[in-house]
Protein backbone atom coordinates (compact mmCIF):
# COMPACT_ATOMS: atom_id res chain seq x y z
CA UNK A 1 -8.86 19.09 -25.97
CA UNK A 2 -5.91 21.44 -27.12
CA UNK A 3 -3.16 19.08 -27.02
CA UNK A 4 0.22 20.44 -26.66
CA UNK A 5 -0.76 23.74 -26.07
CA UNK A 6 -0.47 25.96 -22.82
CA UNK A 7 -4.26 26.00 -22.58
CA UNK A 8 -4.34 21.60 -21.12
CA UNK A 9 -4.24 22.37 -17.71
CA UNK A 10 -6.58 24.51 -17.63
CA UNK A 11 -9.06 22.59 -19.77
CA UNK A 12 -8.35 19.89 -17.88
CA UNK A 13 -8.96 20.98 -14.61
CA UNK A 14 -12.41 22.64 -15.49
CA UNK A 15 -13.36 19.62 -16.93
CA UNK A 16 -13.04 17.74 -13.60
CA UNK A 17 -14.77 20.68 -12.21
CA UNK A 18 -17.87 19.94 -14.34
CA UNK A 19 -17.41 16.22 -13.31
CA UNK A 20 -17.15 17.36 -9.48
CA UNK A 21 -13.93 16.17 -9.21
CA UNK A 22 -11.48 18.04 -7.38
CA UNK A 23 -7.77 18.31 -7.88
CA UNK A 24 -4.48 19.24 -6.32
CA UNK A 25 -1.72 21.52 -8.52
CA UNK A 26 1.94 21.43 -7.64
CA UNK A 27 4.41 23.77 -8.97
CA UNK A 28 4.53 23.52 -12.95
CA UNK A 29 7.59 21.88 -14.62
CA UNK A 30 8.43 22.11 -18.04
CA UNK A 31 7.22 19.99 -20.26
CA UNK A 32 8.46 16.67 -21.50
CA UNK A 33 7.39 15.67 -24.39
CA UNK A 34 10.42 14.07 -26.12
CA UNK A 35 13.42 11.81 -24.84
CA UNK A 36 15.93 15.64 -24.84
CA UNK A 37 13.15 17.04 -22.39
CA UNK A 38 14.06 14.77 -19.77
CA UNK A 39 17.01 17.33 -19.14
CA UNK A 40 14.00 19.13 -17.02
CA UNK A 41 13.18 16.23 -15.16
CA UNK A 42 14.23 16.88 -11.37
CA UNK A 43 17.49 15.38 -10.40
CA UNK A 44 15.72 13.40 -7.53
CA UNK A 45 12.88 12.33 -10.37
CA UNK A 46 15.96 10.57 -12.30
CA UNK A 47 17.43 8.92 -9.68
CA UNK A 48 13.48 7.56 -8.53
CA UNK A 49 13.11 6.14 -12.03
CA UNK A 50 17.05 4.74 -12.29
CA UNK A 51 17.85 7.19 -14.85
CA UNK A 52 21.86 7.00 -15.20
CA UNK A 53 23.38 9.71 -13.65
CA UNK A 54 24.85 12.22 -16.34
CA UNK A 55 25.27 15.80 -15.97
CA UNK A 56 23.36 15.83 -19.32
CA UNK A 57 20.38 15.07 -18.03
CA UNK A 58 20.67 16.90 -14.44
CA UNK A 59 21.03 20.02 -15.87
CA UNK A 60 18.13 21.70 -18.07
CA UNK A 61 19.92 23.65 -21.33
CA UNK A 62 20.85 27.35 -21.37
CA UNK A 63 18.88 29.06 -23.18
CA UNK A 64 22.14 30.00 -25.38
CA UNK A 65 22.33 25.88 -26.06
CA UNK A 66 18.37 26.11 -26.73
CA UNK A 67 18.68 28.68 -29.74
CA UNK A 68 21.11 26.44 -31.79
């Protein structure tokens, strides 16, 4: 399996097709892979999990902020 790579889904879901599983996708979110990517998490998704409200973490970098 490609880990961390843009190629996981994919793998992934033809590997449940080979198993004859089916699956359902959603649309894609960005991935969160270290404690600074939960900035992408959905505001609703923070409040679910009790994540303290900060506009920090509501609201996903610029991509000015990202380039620093």
């Amino acid at each position: 399996m490609p880990w961390s790579t843009d190629g996981v889904a994919f793998e992934t879901l033809c590997r449940m097709g080979r198993l004859g599983w089916r699956a359902s996708t959603a649309h894609p979110l960005h991935d969160i892979d270290e404690p600074a990517d939960l900035a992408w998490l959905p505001a609703d998704w923070q409040d679910a999990i009790g994540l303290a409200p900060s506009s920090a973490l509501h609201t996903p970098p610029t991509n000015e902020e990202t380039q620093h």
